[in-house]
C-alpha atoms as a PDB file:
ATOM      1  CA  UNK A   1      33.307  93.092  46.627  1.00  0.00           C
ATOM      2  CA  UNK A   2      33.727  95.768  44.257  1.00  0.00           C
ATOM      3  CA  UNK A   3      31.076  95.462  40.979  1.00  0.00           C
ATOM      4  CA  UNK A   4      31.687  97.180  37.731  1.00  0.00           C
ATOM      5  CA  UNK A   5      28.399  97.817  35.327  1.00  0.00           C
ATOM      6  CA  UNK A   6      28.893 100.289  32.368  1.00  0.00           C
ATOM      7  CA  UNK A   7      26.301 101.540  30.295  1.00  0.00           C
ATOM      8  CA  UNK A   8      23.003 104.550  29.015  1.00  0.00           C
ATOM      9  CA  UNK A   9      19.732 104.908  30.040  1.00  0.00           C
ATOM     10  CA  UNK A  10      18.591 101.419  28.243  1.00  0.00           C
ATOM     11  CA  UNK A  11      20.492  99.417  31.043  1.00  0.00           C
ATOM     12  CA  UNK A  12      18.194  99.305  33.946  1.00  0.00           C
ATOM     13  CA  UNK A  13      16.945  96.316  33.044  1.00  0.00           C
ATOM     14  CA  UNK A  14      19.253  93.963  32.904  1.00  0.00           C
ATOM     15  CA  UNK A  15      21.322  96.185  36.297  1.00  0.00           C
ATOM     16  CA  UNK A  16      18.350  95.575  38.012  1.00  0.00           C
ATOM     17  CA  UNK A  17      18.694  91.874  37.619  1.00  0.00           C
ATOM     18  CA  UNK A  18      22.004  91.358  37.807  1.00  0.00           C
ATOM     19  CA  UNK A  19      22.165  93.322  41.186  1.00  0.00           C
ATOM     20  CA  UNK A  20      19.585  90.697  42.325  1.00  0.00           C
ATOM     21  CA  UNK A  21      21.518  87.874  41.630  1.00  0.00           C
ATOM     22  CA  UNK A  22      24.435  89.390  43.214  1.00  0.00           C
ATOM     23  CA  UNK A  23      22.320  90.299  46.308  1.00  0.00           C
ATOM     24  CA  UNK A  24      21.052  86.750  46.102  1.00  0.00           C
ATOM     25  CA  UNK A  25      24.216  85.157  45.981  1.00  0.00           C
ATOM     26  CA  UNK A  26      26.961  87.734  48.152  1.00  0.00           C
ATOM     27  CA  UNK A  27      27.289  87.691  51.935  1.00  0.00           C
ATOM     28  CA  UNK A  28      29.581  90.343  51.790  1.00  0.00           C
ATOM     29  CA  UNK A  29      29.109  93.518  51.328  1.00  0.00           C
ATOM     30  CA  UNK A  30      28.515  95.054  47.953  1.00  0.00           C
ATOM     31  CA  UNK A  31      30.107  98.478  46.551  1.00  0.00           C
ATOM     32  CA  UNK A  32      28.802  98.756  42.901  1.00  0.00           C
ATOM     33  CA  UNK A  33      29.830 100.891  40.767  1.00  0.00           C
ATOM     34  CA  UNK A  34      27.692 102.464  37.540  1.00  0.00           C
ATOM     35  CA  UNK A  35      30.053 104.217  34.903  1.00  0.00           C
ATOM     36  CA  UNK A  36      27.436 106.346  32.222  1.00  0.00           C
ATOM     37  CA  UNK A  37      27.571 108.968  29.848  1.00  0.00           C
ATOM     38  CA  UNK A  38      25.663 111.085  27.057  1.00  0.00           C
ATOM     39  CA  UNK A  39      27.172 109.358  23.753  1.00  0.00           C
ATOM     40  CA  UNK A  40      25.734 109.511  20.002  1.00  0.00           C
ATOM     41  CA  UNK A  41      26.515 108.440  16.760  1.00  0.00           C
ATOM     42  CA  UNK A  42      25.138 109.394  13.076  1.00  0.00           C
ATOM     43  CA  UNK A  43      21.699 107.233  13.419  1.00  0.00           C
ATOM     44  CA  UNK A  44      21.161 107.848  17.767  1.00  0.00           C
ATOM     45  CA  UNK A  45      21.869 109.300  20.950  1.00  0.00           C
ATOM     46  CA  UNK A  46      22.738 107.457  24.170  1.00  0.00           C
ATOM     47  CA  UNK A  47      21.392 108.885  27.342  1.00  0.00           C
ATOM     48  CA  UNK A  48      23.147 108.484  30.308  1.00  0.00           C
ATOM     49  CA  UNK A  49      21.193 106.444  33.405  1.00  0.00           C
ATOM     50  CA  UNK A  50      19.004 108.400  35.471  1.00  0.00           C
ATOM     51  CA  UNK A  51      20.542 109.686  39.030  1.00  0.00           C
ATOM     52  CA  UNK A  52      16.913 108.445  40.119  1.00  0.00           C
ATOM     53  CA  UNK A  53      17.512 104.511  39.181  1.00  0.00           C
ATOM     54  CA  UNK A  54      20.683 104.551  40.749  1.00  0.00           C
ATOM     55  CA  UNK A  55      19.302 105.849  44.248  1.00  0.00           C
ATOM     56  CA  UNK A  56      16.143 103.831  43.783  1.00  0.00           C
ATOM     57  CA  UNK A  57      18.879 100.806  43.138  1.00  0.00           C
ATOM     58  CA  UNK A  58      21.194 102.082  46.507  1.00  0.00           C
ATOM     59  CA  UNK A  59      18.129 101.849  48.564  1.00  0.00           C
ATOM     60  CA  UNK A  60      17.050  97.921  47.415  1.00  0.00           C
ATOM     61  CA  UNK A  61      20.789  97.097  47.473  1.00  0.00           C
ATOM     62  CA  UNK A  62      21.225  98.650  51.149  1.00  0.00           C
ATOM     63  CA  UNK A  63      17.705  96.646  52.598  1.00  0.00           C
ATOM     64  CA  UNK A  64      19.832  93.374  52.282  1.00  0.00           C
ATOM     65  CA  UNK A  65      23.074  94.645  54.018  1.00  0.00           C
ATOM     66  CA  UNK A  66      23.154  98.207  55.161  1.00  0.00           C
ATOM     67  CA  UNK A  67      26.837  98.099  54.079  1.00  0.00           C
ATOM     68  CA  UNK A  68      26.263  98.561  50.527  1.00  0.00           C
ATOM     69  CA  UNK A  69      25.672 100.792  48.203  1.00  0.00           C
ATOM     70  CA  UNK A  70      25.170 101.835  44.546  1.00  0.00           C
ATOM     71  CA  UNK A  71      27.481 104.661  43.077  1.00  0.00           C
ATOM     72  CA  UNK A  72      26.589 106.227  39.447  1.00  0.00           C
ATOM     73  CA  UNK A  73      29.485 108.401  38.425  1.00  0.00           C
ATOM     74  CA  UNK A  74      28.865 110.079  34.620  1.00  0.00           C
ATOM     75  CA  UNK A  75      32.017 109.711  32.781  1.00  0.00           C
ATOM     76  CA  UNK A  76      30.705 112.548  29.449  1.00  0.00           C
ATOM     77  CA  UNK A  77      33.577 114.535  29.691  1.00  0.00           C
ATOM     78  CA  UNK A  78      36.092 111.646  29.634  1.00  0.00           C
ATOM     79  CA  UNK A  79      34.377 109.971  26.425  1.00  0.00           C
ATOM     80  CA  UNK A  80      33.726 113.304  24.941  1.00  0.00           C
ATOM     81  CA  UNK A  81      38.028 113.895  25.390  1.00  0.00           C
ATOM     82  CA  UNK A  82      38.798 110.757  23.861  1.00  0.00           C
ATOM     83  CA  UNK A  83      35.874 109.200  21.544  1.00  0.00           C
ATOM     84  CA  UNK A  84      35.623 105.727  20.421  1.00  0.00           C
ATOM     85  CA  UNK A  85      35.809 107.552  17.099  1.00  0.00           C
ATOM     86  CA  UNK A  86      36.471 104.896  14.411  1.00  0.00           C
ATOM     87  CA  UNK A  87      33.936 102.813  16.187  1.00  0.00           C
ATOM     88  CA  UNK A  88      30.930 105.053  16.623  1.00  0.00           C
ATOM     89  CA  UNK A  89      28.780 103.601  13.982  1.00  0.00           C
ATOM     90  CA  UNK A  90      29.314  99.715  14.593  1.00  0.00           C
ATOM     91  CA  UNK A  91      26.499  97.356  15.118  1.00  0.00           C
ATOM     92  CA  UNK A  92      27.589  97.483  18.760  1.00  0.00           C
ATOM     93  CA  UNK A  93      26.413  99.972  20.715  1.00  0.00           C
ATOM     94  CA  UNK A  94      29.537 102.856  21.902  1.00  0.00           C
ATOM     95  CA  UNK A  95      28.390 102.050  25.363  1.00  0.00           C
ATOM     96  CA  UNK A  96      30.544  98.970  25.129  1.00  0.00           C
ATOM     97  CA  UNK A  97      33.154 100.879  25.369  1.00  0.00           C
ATOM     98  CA  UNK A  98      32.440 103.189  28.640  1.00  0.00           C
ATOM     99  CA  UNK A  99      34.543 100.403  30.428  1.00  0.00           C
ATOM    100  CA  UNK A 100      38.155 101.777  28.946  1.00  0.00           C
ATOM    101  CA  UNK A 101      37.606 104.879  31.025  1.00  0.00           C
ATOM    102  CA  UNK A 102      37.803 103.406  34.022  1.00  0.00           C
ATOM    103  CA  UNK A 103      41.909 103.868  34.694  1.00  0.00           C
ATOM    104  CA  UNK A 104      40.878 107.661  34.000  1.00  0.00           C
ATOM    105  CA  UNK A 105      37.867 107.381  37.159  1.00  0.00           C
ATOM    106  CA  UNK A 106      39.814 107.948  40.856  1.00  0.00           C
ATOM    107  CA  UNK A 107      36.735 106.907  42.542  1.00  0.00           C
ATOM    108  CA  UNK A 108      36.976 103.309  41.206  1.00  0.00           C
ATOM    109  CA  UNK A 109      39.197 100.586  43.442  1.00  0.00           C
ATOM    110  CA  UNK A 110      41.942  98.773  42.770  1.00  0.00           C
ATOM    111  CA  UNK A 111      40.732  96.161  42.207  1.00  0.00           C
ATOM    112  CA  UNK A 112      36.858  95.186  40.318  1.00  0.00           C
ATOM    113  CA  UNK A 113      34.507  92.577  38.829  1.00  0.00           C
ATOM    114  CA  UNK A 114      33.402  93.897  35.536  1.00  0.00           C
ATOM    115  CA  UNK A 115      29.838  92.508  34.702  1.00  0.00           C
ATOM    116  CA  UNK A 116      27.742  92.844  31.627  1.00  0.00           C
ATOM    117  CA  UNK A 117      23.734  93.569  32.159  1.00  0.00           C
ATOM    118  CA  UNK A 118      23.302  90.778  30.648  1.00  0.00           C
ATOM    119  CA  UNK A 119      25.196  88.512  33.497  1.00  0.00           C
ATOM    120  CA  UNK A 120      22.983  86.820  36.455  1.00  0.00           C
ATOM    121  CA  UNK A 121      25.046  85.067  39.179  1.00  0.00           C
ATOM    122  CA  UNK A 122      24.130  81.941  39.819  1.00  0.00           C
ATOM    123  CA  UNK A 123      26.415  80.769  42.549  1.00  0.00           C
ATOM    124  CA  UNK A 124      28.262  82.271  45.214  1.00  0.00           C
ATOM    125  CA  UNK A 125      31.259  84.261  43.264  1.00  0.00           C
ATOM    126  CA  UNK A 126      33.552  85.141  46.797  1.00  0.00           C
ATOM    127  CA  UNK A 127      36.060  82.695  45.987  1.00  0.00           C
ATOM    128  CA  UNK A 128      36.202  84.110  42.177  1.00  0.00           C
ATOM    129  CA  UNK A 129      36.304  87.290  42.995  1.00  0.00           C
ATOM    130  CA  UNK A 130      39.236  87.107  45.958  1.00  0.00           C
ATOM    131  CA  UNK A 131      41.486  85.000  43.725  1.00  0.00           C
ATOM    132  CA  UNK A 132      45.316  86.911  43.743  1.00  0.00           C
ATOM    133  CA  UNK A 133      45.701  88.830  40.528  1.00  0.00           C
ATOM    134  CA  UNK A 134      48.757  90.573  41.977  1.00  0.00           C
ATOM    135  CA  UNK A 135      51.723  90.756  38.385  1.00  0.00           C
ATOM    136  CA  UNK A 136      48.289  90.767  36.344  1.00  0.00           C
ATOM    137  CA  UNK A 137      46.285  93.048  34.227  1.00  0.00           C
ATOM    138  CA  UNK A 138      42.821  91.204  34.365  1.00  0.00           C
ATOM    139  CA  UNK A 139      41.381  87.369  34.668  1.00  0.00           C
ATOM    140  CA  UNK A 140      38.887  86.256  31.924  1.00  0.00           C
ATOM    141  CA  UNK A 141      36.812  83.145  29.940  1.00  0.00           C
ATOM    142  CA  UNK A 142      37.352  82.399  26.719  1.00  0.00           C
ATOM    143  CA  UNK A 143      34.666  83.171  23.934  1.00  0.00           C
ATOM    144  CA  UNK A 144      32.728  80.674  23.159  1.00  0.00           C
ATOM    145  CA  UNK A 145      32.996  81.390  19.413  1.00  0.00           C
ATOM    146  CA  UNK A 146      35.737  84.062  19.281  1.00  0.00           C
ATOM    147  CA  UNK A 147      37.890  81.226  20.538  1.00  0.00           C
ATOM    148  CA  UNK A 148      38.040  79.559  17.553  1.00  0.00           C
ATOM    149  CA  UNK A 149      38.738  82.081  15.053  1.00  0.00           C
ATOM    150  CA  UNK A 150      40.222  84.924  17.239  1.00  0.00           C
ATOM    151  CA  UNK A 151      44.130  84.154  18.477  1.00  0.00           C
ATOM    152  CA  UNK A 152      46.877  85.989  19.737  1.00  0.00           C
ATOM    153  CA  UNK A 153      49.041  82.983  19.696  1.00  0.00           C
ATOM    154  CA  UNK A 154      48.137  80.530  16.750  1.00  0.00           C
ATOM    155  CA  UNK A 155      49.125  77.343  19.661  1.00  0.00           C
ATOM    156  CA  UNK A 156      46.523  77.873  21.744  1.00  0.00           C
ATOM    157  CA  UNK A 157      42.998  79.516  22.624  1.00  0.00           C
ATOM    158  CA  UNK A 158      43.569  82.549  24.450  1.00  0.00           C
ATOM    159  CA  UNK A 159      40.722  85.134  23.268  1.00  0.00           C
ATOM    160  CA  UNK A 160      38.624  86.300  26.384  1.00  0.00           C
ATOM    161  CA  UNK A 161      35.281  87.437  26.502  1.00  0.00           C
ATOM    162  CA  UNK A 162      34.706  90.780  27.735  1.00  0.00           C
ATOM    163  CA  UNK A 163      31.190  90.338  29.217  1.00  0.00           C
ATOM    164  CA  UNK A 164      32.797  89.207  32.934  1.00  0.00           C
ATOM    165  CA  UNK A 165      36.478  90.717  33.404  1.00  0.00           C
ATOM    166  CA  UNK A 166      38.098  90.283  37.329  1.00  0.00           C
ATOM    167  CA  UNK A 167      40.164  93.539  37.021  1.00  0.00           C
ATOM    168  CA  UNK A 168      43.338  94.471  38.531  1.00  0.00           C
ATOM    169  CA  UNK A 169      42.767  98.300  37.621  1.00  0.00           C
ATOM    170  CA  UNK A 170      45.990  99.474  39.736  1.00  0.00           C
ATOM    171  CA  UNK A 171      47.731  96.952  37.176  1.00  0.00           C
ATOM    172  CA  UNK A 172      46.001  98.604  34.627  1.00  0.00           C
ATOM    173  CA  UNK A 173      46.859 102.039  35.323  1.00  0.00           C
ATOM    174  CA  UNK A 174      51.023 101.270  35.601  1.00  0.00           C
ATOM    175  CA  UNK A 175      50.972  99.031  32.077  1.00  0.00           C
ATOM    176  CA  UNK A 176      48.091 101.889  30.474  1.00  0.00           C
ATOM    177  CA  UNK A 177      46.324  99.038  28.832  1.00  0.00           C
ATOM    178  CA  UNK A 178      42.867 100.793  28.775  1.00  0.00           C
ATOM    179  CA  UNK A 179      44.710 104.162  27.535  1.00  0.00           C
ATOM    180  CA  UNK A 180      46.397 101.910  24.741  1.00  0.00           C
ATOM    181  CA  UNK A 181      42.401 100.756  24.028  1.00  0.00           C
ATOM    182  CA  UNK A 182      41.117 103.800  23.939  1.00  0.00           C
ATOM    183  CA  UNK A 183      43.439 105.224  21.365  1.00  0.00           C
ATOM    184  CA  UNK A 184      43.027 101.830  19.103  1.00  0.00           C
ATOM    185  CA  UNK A 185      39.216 102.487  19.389  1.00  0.00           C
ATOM    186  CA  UNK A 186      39.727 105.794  18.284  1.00  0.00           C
ATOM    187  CA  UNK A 187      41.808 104.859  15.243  1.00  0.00           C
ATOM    188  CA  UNK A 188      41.131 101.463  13.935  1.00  0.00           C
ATOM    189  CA  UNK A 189      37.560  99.928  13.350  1.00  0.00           C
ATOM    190  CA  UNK A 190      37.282  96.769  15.255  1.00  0.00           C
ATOM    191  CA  UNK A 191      34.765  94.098  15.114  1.00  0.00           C
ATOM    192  CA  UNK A 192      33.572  94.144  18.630  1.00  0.00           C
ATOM    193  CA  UNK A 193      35.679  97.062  19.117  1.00  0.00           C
ATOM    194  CA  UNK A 194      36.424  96.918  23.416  1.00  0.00           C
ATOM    195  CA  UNK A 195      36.780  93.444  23.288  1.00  0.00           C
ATOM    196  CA  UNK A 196      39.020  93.285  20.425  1.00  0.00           C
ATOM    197  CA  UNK A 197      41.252  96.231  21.792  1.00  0.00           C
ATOM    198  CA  UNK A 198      41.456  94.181  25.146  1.00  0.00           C
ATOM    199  CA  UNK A 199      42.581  90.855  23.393  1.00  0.00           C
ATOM    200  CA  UNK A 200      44.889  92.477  21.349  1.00  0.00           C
ATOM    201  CA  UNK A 201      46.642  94.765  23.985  1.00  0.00           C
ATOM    202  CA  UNK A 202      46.664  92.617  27.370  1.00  0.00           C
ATOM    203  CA  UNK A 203      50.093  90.649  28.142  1.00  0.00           C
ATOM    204  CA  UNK A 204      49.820  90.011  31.314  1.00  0.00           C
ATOM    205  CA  UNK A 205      46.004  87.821  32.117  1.00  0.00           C
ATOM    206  CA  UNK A 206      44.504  84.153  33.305  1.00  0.00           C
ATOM    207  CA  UNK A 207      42.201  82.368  31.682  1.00  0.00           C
ATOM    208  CA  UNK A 208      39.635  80.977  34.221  1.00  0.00           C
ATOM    209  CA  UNK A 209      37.114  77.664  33.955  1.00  0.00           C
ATOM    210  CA  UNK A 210      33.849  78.397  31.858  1.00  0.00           C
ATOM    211  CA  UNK A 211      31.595  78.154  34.665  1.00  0.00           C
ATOM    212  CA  UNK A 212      33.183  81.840  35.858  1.00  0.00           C
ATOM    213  CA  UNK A 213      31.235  83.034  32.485  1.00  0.00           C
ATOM    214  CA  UNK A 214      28.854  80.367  30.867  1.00  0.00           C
ATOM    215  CA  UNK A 215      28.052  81.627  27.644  1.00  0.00           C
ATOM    216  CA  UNK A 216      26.184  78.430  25.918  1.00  0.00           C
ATOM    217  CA  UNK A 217      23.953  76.679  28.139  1.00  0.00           C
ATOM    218  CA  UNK A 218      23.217  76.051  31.829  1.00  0.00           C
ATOM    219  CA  UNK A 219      25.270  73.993  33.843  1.00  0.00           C
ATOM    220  CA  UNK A 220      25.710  72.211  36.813  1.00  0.00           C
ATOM    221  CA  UNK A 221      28.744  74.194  38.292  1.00  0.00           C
ATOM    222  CA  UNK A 222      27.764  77.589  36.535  1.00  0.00           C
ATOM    223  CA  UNK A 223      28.449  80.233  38.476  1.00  0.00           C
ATOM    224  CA  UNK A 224      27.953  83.196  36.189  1.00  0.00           C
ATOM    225  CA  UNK A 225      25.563  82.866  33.038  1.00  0.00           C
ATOM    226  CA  UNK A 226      26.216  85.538  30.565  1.00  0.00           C
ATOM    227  CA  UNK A 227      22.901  85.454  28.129  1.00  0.00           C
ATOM    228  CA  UNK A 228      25.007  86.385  24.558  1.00  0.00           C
ATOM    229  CA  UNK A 229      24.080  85.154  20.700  1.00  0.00           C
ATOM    230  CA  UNK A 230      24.645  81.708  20.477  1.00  0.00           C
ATOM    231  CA  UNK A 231      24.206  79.484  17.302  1.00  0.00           C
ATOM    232  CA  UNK A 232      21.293  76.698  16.605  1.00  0.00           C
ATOM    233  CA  UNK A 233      21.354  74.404  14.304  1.00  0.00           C
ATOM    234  CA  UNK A 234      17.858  72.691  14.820  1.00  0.00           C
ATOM    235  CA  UNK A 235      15.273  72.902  12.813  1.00  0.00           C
ATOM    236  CA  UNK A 236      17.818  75.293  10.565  1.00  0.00           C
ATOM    237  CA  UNK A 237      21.059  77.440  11.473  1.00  0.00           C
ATOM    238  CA  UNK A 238      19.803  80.570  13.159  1.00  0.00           C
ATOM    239  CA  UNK A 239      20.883  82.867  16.193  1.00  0.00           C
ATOM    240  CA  UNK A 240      18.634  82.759  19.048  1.00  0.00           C
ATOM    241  CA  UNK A 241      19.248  86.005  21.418  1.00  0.00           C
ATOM    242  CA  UNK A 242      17.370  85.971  24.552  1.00  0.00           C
ATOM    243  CA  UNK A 243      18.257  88.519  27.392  1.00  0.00           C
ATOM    244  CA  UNK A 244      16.947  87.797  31.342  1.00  0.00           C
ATOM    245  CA  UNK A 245      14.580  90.292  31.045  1.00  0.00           C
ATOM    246  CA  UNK A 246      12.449  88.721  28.065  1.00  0.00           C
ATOM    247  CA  UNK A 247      10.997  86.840  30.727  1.00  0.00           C
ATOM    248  CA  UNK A 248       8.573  84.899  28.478  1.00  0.00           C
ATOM    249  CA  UNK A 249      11.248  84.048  25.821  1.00  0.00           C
ATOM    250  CA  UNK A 250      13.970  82.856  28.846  1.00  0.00           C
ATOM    251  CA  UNK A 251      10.566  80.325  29.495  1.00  0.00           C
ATOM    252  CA  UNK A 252       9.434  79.243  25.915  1.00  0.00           C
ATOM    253  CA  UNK A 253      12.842  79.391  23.897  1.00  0.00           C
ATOM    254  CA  UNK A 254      15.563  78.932  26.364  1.00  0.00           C
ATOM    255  CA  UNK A 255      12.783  76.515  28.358  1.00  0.00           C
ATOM    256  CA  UNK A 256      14.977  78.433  31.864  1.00  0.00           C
ATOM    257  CA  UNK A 257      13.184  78.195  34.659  1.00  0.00           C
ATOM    258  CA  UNK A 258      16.416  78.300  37.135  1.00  0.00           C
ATOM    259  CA  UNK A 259      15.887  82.106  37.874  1.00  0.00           C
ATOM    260  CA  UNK A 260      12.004  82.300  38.318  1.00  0.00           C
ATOM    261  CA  UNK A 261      12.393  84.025  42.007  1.00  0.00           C
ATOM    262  CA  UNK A 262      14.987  86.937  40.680  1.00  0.00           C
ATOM    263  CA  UNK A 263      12.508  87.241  37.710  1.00  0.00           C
ATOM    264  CA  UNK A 264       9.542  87.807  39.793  1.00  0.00           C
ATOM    265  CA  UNK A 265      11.224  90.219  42.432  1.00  0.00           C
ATOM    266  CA  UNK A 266      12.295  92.003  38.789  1.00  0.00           C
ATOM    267  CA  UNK A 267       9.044  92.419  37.396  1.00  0.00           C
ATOM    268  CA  UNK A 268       7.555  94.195  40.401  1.00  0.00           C
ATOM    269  CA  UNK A 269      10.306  96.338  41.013  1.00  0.00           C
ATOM    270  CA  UNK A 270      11.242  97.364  37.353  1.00  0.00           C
ATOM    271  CA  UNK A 271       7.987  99.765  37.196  1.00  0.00           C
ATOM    272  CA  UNK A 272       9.644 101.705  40.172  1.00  0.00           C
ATOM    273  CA  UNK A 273      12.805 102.591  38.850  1.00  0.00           C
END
């Protein structure tokens, strides 16, 4: 299986637990694959992640299977070519974006599961992740919210979120949908800039169950759980954001206990990487 992570220096985190899960969860082997780069906007600087976590991360990855492997390829001259300009200064970070390079990036596959940092799998994902994309640009979930107000067609829901994308990047390099996203992030401001450049471009995707990407709550049948903003409405209408590694919150406000063993193995090797 080919994994996608994108992100700086502020990632390792939430990589290090996601690769757990993964490890936990996959049979097969694992190639993973880290796109980073030096970014900054008028109030910060990104740094890209350290060559250092992602050989400390090959060698845990490579004591479960010997066949796989961590590879961190720095992507600063591509961003620095093209830059997310009208979306530098949103109240999403520019690292968002990293992931519309990847067409430009020969050492990525054909074919790749794009995770968020914030994504632990729960179940095993080999059937998701063989599923035939062939005459298709990607495979997605719908947003919980965005679904509601966000529409490409006014009949139906059909706005994906961006946090867990099965990619067909060959597809993506003949129809230049990233190259068309790059050039909208450069020239229109976006709410949610990446994921709003995806919706709007894509014409050729399938929209998979919500357990592929669980977004609200745990489930039975979840198979991915993406920890995002959600909405409560008890005792008055707040957001609640709670990320795996806030280990205490994920135990007092999400009351989770469902990923106590990943959560331990993370808080003893975190101080290493």
């Amino acid at each position: 299986m080919n994994i996608l992570y994108c992100g700086d220096a502020n990632m390792k985190r939430g990589l290090l637990i996601s690769i757990l899960s993964l490890v936990k969860q996959t049979k097969e082997p694992l190639s993973i694959y880290i796109l980073t780069a030096f970014m900054q906007n008028e109030s910060r600087k990104y740094d890209p992640l350290s060559r250092r976590t992602a050989t400390e991360l090959d060698a845990l990855v490579r004591t479960t299977n010997p066949e796989n492997h961590v590879t961190l390829i720095d992507i600063t001259g591509l961003v620095a070519a093209t830059p997310p300009t009208a979306n530098r200064d949103t109240i999403f970070t520019p690292c968002c974006m990293l992931r519309l390079y990847a067409d430009q990036v020969p050492e990525l596959p054909a074919k790749l599961l794009y995770l968020d940092t914030d994504v632990i799998c729960r179940l095993n994902c080999q059937p998701f992740y063989h599923q035939n994309l062939t005459g298709l640009e990607l495979a997605g979930v719908l947003d919980h919210y965005g679904r509601w107000f966000f529409h490409q067609h006014w009949n139906r829901f059909d706005y994906l979120n961006s946090g867990i994308l099965l990619l067909n990047l060959a597809e993506i390099r003949r129809t230049r949908l990233f190259a068309r996203c790059r050039v909208m992030c450069q020239t229109q401001q976006m709410f949610m800039p990446d994921q709003s450049a995806i919706n709007k471009l894509v014409t050729h995707k399938r929209v998979l169950p919500r357990r592929y990407n669980e977004q609200r709550r745990l489930r039975g049948n979840t198979v991915f759980q993406h920890f995002t903003t959600s909405f409560r409405f008890f005792p008055w209408l707040h957001t609640l954001t709670v990320k795996p590694w806030q280990v205490d919150e994920m135990h007092s406000k999400l009351k989770l206990h469902e990923y106590d063993d990943i959560l331990n193995d993370y808080q003893k090797l975190i101080v290493t990487l």
